[in-house]
N, C-alpha and C. Protein backbone atom coordinates (compact mmCIF):
# COMPACT_ATOMS: atom_id res chain seq x y z
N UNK A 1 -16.92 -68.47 41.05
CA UNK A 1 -17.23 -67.78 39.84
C UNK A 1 -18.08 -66.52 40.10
N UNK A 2 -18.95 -66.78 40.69
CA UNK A 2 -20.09 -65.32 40.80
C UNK A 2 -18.95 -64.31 41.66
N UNK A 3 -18.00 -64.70 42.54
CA UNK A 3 -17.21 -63.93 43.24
C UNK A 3 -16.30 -63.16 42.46
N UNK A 4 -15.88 -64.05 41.51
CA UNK A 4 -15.46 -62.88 40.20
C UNK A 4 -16.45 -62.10 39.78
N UNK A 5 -17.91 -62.60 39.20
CA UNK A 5 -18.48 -61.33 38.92
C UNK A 5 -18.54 -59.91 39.59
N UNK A 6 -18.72 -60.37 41.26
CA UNK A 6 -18.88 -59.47 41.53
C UNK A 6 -17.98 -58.06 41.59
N UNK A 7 -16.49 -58.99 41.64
CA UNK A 7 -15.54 -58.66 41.44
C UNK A 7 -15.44 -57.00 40.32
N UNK A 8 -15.79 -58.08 39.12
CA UNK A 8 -15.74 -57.38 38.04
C UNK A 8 -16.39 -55.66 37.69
N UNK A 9 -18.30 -56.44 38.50
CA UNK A 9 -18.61 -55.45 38.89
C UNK A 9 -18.56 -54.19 39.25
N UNK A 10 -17.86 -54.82 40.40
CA UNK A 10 -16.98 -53.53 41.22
C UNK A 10 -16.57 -52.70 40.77
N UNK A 11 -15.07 -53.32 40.13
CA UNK A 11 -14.65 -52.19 39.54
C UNK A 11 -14.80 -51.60 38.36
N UNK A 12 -16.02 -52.26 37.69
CA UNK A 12 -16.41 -51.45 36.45
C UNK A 12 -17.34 -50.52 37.14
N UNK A 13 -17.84 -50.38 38.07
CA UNK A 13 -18.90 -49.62 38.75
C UNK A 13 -17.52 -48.29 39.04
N UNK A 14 -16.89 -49.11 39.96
CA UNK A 14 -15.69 -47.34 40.53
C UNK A 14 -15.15 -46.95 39.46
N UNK A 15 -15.03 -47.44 38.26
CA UNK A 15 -14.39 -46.59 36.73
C UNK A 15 -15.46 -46.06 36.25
N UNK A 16 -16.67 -46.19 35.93
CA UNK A 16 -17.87 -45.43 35.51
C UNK A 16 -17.99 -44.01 36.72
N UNK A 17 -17.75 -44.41 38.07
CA UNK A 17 -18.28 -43.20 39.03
C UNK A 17 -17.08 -42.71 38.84
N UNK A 18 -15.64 -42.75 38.46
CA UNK A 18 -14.57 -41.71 38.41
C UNK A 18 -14.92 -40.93 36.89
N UNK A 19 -15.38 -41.37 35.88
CA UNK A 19 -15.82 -41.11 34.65
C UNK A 19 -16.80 -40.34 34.65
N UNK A 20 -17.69 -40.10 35.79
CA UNK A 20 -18.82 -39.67 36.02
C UNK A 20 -18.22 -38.20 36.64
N UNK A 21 -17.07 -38.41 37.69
CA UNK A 21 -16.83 -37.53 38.73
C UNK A 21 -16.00 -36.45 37.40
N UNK A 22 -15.27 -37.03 36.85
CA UNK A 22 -14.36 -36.62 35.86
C UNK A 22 -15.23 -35.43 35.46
N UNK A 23 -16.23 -36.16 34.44
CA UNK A 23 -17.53 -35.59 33.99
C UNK A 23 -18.15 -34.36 34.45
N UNK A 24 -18.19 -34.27 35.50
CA UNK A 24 -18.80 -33.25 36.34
C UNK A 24 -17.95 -32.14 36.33
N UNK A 25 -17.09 -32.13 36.94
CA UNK A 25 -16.09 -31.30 37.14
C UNK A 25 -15.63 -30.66 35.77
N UNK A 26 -15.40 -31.13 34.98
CA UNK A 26 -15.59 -30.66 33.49
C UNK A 26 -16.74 -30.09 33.34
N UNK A 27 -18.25 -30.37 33.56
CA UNK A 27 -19.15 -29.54 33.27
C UNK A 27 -18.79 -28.30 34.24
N UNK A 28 -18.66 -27.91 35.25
CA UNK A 28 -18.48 -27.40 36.67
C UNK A 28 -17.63 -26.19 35.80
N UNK A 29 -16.40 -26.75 35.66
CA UNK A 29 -15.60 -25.55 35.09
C UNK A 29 -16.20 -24.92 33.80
N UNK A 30 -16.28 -25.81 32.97
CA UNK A 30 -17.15 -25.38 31.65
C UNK A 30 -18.19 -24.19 31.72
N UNK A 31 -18.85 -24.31 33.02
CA UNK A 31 -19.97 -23.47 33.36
C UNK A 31 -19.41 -22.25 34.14
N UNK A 32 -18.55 -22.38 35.16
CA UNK A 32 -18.08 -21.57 35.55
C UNK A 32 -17.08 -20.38 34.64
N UNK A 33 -16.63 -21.03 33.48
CA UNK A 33 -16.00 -20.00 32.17
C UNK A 33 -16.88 -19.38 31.63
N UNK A 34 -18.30 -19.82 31.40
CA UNK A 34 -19.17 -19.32 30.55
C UNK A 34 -18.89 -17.87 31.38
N UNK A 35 -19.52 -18.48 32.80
CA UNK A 35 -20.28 -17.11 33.84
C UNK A 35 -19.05 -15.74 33.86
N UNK A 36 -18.18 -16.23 34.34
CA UNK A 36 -17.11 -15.72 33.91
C UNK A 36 -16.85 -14.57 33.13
N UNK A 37 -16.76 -15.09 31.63
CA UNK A 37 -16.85 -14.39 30.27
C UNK A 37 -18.02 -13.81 29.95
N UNK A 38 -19.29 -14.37 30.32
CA UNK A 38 -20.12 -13.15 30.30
C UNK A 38 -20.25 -12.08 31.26
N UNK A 39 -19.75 -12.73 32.31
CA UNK A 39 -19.86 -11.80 33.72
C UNK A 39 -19.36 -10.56 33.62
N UNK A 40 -18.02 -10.59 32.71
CA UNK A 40 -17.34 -9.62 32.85
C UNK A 40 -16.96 -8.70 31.69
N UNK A 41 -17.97 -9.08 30.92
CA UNK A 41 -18.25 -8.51 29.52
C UNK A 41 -19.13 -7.09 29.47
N UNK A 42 -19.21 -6.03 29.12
CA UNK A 42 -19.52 -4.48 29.43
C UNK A 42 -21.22 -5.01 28.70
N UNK A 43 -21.08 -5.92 27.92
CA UNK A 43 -22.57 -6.19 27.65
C UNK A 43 -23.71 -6.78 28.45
N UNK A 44 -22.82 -7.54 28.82
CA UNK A 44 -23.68 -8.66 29.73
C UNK A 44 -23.54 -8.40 31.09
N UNK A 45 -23.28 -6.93 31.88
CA UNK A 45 -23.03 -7.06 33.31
C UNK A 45 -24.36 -6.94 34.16
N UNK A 46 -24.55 -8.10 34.24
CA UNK A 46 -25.89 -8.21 35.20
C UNK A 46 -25.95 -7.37 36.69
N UNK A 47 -24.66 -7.38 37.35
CA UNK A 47 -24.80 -6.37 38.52
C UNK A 47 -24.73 -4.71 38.02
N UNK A 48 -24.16 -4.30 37.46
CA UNK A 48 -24.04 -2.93 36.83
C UNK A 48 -25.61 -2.41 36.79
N UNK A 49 -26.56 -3.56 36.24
CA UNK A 49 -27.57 -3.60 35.54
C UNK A 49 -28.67 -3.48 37.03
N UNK A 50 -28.28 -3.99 38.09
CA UNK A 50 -29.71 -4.55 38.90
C UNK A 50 -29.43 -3.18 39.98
N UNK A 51 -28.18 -2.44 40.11
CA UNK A 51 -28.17 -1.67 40.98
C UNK A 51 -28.06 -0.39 40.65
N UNK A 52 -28.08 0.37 41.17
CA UNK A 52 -28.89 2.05 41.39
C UNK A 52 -27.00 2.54 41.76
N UNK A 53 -26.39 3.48 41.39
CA UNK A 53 -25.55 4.14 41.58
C UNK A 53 -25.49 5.72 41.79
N UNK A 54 -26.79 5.82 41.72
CA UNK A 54 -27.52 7.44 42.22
C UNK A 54 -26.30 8.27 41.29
N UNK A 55 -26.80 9.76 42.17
CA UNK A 55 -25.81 10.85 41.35
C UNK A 55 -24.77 11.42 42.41
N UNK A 56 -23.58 11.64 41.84
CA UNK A 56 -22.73 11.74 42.57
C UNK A 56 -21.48 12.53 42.03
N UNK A 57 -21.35 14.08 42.35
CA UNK A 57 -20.29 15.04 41.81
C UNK A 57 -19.01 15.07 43.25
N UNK A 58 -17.85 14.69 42.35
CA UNK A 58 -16.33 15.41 43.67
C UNK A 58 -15.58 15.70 42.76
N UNK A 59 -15.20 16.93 43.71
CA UNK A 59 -13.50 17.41 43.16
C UNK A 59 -13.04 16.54 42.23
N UNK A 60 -12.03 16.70 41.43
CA UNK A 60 -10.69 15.91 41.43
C UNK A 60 -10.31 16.00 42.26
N UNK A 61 -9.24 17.34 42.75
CA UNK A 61 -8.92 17.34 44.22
C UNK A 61 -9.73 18.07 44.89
N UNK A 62 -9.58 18.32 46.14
CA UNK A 62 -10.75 19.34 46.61
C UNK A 62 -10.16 20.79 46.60
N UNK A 63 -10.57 21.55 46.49
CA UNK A 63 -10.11 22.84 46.34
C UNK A 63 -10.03 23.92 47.88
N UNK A 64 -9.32 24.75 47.86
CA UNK A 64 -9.16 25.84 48.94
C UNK A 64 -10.58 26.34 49.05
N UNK A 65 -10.89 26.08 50.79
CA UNK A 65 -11.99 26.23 51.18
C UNK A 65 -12.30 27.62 52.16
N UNK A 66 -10.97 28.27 52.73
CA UNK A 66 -10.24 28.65 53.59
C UNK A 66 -10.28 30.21 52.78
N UNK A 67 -10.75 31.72 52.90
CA UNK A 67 -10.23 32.75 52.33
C UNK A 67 -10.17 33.73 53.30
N UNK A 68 -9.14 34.56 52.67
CA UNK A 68 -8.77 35.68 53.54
C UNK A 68 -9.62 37.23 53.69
N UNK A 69 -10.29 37.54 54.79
CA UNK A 69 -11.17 38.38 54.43
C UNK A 69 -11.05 40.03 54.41
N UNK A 70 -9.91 39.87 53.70
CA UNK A 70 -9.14 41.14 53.62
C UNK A 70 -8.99 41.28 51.84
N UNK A 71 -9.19 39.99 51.21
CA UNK A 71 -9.06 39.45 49.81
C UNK A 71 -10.16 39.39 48.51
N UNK A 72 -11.00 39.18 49.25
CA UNK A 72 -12.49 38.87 49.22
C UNK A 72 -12.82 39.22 47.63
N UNK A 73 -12.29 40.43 47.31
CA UNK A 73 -12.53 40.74 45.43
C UNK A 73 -11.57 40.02 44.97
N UNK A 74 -10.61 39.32 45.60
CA UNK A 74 -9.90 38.41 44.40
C UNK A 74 -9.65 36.88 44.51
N UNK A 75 -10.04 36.48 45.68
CA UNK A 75 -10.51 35.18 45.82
C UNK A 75 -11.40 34.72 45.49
N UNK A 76 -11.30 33.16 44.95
CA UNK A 76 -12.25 32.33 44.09
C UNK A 76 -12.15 30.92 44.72
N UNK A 77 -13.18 30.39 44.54
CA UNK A 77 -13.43 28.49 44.71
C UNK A 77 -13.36 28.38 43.43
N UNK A 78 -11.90 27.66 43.22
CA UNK A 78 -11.52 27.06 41.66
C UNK A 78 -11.45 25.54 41.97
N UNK A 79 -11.92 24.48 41.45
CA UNK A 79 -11.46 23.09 40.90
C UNK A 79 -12.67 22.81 39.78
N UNK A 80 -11.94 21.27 39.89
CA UNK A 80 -12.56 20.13 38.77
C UNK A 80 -13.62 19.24 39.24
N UNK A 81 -14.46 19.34 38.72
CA UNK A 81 -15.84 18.24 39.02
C UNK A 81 -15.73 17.45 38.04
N UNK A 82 -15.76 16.08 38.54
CA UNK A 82 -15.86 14.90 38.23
C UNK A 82 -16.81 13.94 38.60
N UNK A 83 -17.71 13.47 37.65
CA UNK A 83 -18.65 12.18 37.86
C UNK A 83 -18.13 10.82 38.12
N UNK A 84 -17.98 10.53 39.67
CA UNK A 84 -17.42 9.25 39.25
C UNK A 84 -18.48 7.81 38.69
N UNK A 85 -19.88 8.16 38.50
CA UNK A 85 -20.22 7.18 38.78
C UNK A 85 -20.98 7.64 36.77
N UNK A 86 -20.28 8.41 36.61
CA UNK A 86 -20.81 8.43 34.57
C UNK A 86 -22.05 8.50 34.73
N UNK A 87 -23.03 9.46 35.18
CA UNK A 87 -24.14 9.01 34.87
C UNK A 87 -24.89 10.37 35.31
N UNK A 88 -23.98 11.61 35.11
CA UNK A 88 -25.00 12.59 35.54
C UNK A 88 -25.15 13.70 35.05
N UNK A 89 -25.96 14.32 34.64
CA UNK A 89 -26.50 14.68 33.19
C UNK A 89 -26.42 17.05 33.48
N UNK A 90 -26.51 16.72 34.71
CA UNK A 90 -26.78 18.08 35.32
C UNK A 90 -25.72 18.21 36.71
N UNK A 91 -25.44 19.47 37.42
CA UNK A 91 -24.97 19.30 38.68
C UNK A 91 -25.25 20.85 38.97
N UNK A 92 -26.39 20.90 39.89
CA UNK A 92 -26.47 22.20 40.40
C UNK A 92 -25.74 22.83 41.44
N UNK A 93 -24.90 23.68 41.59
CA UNK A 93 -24.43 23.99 43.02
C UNK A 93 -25.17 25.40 44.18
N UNK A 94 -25.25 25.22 45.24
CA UNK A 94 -26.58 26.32 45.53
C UNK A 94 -25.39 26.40 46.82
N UNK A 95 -25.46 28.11 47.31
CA UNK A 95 -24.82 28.53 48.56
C UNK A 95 -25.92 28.86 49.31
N UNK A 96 -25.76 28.75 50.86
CA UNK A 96 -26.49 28.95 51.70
C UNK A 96 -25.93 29.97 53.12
N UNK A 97 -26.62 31.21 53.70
CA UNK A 97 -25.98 31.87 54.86
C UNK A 97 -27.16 32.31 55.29
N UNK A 98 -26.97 32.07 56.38
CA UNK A 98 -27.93 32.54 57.41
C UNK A 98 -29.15 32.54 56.85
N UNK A 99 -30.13 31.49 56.42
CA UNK A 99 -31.45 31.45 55.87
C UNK A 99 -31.51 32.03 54.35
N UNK A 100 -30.43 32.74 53.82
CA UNK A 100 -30.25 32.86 52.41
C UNK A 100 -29.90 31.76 51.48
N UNK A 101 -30.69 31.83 50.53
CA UNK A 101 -30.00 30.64 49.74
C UNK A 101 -30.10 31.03 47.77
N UNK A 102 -28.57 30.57 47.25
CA UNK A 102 -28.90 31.15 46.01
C UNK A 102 -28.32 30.44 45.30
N UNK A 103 -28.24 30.13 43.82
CA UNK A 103 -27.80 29.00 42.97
C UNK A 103 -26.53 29.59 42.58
N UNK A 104 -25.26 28.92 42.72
CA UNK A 104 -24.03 29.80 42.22
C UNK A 104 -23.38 29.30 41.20
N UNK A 105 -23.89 27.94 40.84
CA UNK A 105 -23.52 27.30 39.69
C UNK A 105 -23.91 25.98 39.08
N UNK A 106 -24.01 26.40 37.77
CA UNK A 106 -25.02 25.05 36.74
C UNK A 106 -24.02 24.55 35.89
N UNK A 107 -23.33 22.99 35.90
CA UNK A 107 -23.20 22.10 35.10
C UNK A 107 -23.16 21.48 34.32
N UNK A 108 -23.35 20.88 33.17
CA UNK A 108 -23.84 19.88 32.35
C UNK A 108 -22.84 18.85 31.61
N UNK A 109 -21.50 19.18 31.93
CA UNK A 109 -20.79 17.90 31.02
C UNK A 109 -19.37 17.85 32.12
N UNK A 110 -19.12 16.74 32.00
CA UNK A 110 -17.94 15.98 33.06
C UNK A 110 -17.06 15.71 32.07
N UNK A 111 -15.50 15.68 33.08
CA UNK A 111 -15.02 16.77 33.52
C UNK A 111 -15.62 18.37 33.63
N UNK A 112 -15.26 19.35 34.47
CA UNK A 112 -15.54 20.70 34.13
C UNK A 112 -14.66 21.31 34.70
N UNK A 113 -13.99 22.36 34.45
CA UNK A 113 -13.36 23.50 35.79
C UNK A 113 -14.17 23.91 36.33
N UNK A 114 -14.54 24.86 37.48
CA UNK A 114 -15.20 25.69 37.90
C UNK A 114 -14.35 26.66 38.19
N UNK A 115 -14.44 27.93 38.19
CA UNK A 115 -13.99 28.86 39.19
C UNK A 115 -15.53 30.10 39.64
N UNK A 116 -15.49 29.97 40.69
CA UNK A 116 -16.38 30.63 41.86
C UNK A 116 -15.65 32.01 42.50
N UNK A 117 -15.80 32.99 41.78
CA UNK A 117 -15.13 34.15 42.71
C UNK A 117 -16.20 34.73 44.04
N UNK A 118 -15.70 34.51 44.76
CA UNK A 118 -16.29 34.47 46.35
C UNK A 118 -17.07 35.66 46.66
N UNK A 119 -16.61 37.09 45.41
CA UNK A 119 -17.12 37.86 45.39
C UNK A 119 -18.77 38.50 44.89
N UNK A 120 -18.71 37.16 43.84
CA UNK A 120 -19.87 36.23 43.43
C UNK A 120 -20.88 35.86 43.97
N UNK A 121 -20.34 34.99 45.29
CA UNK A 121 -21.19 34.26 46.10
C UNK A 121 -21.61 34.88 46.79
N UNK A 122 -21.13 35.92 47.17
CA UNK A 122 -21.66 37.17 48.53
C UNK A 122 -22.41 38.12 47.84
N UNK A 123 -22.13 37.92 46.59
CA UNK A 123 -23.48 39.24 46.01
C UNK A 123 -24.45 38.24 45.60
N UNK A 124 -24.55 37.28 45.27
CA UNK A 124 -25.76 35.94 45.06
C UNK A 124 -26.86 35.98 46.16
N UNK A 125 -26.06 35.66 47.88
CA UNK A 125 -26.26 35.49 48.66
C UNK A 125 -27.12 36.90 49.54
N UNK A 126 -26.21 38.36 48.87
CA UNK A 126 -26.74 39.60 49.54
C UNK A 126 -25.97 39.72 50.65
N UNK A 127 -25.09 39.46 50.75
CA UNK A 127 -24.12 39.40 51.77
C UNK A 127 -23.05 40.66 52.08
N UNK A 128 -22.95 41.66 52.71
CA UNK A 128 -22.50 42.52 52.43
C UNK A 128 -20.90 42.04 53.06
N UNK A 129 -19.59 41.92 52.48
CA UNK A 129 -17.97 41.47 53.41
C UNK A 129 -17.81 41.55 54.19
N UNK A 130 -18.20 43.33 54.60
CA UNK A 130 -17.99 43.78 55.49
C UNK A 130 -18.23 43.20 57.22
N UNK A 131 -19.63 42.73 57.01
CA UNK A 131 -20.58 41.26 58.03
C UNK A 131 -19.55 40.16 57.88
N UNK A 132 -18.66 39.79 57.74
CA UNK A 132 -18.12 38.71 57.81
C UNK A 132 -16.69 38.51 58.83
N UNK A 133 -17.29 37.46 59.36
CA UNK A 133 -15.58 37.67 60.07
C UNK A 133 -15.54 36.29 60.20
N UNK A 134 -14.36 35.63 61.03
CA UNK A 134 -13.80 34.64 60.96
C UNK A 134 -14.47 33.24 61.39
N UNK A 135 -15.30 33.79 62.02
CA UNK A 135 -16.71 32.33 62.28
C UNK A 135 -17.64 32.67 61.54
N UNK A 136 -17.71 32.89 60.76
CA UNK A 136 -18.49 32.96 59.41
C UNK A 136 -18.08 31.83 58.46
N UNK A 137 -19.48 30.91 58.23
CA UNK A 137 -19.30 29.99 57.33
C UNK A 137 -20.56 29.73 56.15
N UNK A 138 -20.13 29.64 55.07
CA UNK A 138 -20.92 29.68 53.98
C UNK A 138 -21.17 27.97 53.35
N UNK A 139 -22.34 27.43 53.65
CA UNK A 139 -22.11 26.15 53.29
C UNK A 139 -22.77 25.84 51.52
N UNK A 140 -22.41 25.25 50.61
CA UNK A 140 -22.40 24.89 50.10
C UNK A 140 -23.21 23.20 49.61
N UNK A 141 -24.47 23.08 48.55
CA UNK A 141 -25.28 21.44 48.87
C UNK A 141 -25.20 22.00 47.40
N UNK A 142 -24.99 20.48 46.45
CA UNK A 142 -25.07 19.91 45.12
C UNK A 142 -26.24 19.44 44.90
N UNK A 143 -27.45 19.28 43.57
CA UNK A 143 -28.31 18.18 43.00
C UNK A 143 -27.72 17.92 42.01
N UNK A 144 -27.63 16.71 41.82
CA UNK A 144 -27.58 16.00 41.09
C UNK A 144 -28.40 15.38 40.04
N UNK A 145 -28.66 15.52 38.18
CA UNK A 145 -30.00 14.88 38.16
C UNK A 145 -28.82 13.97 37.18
N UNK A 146 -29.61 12.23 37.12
CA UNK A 146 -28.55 11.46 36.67
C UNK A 146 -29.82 11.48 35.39
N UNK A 147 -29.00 10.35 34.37
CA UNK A 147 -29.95 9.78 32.91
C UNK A 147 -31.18 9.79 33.24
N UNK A 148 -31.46 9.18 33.89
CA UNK A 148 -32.93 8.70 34.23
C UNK A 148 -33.65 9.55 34.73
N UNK A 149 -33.38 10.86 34.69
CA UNK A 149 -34.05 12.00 35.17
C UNK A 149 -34.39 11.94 36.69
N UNK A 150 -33.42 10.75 37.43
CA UNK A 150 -33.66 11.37 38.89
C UNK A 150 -32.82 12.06 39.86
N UNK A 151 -33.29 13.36 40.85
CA UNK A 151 -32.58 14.18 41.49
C UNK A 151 -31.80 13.47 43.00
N UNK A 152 -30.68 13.79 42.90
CA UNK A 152 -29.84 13.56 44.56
C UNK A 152 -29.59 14.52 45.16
N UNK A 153 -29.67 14.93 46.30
CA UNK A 153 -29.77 16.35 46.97
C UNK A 153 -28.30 15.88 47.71
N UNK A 154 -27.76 16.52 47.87
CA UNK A 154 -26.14 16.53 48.16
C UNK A 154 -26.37 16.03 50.49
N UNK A 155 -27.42 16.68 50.58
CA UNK A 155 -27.54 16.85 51.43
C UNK A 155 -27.72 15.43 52.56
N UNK A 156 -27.29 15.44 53.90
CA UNK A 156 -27.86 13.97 54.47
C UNK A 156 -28.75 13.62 54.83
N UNK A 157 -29.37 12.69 54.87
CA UNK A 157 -30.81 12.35 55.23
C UNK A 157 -31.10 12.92 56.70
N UNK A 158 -32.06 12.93 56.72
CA UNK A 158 -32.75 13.80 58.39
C UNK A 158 -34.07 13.46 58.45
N UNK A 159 -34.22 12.08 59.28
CA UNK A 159 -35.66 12.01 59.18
C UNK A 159 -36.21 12.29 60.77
N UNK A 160 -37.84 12.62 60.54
CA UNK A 160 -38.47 13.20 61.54
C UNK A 160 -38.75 11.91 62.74
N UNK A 161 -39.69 12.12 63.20
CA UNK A 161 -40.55 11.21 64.37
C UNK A 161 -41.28 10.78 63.69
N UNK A 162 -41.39 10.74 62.19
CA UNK A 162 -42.84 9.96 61.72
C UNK A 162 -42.00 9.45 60.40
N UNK A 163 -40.52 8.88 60.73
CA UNK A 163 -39.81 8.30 59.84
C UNK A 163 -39.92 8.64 57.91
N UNK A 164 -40.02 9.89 58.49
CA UNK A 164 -40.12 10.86 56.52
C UNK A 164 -38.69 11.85 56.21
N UNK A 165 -38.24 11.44 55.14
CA UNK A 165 -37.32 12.37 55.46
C UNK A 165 -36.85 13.55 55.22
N UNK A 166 -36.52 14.52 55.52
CA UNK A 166 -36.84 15.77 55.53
C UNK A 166 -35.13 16.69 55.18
N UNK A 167 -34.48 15.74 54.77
CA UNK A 167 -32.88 16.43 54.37
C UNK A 167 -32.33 15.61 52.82
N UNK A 168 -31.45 15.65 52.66
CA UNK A 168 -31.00 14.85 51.58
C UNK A 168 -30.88 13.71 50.82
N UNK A 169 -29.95 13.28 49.84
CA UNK A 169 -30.19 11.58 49.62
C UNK A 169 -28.57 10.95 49.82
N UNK A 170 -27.59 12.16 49.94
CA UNK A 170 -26.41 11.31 50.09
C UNK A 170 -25.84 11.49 51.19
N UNK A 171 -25.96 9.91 51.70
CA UNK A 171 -25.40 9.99 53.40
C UNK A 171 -24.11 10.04 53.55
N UNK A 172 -23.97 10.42 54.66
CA UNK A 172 -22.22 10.67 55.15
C UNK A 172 -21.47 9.61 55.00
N UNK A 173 -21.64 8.17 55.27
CA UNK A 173 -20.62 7.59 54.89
C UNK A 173 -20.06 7.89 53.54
N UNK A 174 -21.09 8.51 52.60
CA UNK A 174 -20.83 8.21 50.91
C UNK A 174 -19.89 9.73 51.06
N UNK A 175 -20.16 10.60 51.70
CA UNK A 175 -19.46 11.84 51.72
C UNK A 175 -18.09 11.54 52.29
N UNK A 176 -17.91 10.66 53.29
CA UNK A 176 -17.12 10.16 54.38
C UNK A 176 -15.85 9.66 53.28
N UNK A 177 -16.28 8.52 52.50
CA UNK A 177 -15.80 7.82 51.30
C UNK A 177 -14.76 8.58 50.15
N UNK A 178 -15.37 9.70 49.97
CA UNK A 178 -15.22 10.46 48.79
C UNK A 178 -14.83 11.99 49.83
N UNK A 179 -13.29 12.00 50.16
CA UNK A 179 -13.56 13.29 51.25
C UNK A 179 -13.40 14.62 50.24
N UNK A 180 -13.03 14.18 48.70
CA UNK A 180 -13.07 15.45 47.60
C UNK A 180 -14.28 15.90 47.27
N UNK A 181 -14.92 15.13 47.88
CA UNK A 181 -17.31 15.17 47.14
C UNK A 181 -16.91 16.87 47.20
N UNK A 182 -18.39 17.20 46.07
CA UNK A 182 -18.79 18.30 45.76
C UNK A 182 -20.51 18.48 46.49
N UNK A 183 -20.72 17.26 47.00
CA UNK A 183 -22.02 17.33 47.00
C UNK A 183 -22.69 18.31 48.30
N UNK A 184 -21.78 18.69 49.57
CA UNK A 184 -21.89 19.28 50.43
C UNK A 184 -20.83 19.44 51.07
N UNK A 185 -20.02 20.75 51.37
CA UNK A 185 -18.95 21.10 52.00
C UNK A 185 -19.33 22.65 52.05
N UNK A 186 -18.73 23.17 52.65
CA UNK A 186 -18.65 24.79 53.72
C UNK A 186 -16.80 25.40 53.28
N UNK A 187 -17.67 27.17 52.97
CA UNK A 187 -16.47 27.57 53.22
C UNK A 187 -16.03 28.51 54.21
N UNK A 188 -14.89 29.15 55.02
CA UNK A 188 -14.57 29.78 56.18
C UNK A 188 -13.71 30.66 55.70
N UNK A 189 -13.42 31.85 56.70
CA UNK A 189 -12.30 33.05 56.37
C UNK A 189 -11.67 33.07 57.46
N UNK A 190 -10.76 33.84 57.12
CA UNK A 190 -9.61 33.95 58.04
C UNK A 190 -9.32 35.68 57.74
């Protein structure tokens, strides 16, 4: 007789722990739908929320970088600047030659065209055409200021011997990534 109980036991014990296991796994998924549906809800995105996406201007496509220096009054740096990361409120563009440096163009709403007549940039710069020949390169660095009123210097980081850094905030892989970026590129003649 008690050998039946125990019997009985038994298997009322392994139907309660499959009832139990059942149980779980139902909570398990239950919980895992919640996370889910809020996870992926534009309200509730907790990662969107905890990370920093800095400022960041590129092309649509990248534009002709390349001019002919025979052309020079009628060539222009024309494209489209695009924010991919929605969040940037300003986009300065500044040219640089030989220790000259001058602002050649100001921003404020994404999408934009630009067009840059080159003829522009060399009187910005003080640059007389004539000085120019085919290893001649004019480089080009973006800031960026996003919502939150903070600046990204187009430029790559460069730190010293006393680990400070002394160049930009967007590193080359991110330039590397994005080979249309606006944030630093050079232009050349031919």
């Amino acid at each position: 007789m008690s050998k039946m109980i125990n019997i009985k036991q038994e298997v009322f014990s392994y139907f309660d722990n499959v009832e139990k296991k059942y149980s779980m796994k139902q909570s398990i998924r239950f919980l895992l739908g919640i996370l889910l549906f809020f996870g992926c809800s534009k309200d509730y995105n907790t990662l969107q929320d905890i990370t920093d996406h800095g400022g960041f201007i590129s092309f649509e496509t990248m534009p002709e970088t390349s001019f002919n220096l025979l052309e020079l009054d009628s060539e222009a740096l024309t494209g489209t600047l695009w924010d991919p990361n929605d969040n940037a409120v300003s986009f300065v563009l500044t040219a640089e030659y030989d220790g000259s440096i001058a602002v050649v163009a100001e921003v404020t709403s994404f999408p934009t065209a630009i067009e840059l007549p080159i003829a522009e940039v060399l009187s910005a710069l003080e640059i007389n055409p004539e000085s120019l020949d085919s290893e001649s390169v004019i480089s080009f660095v973006g800031t960026v200021t996003t919502e939150d009123g903070v600046e990204y210097d187009g430029r790559s980081p460069a730190y010293n011997s006393d680990n400070e850094n002394e160049g930009g905030t967007a590193t080359s892989r991110l330039k590397d990534y994005f080979p249309n970026q606006a944030m630093e590129f050079s232009i050349s003649f031919y």
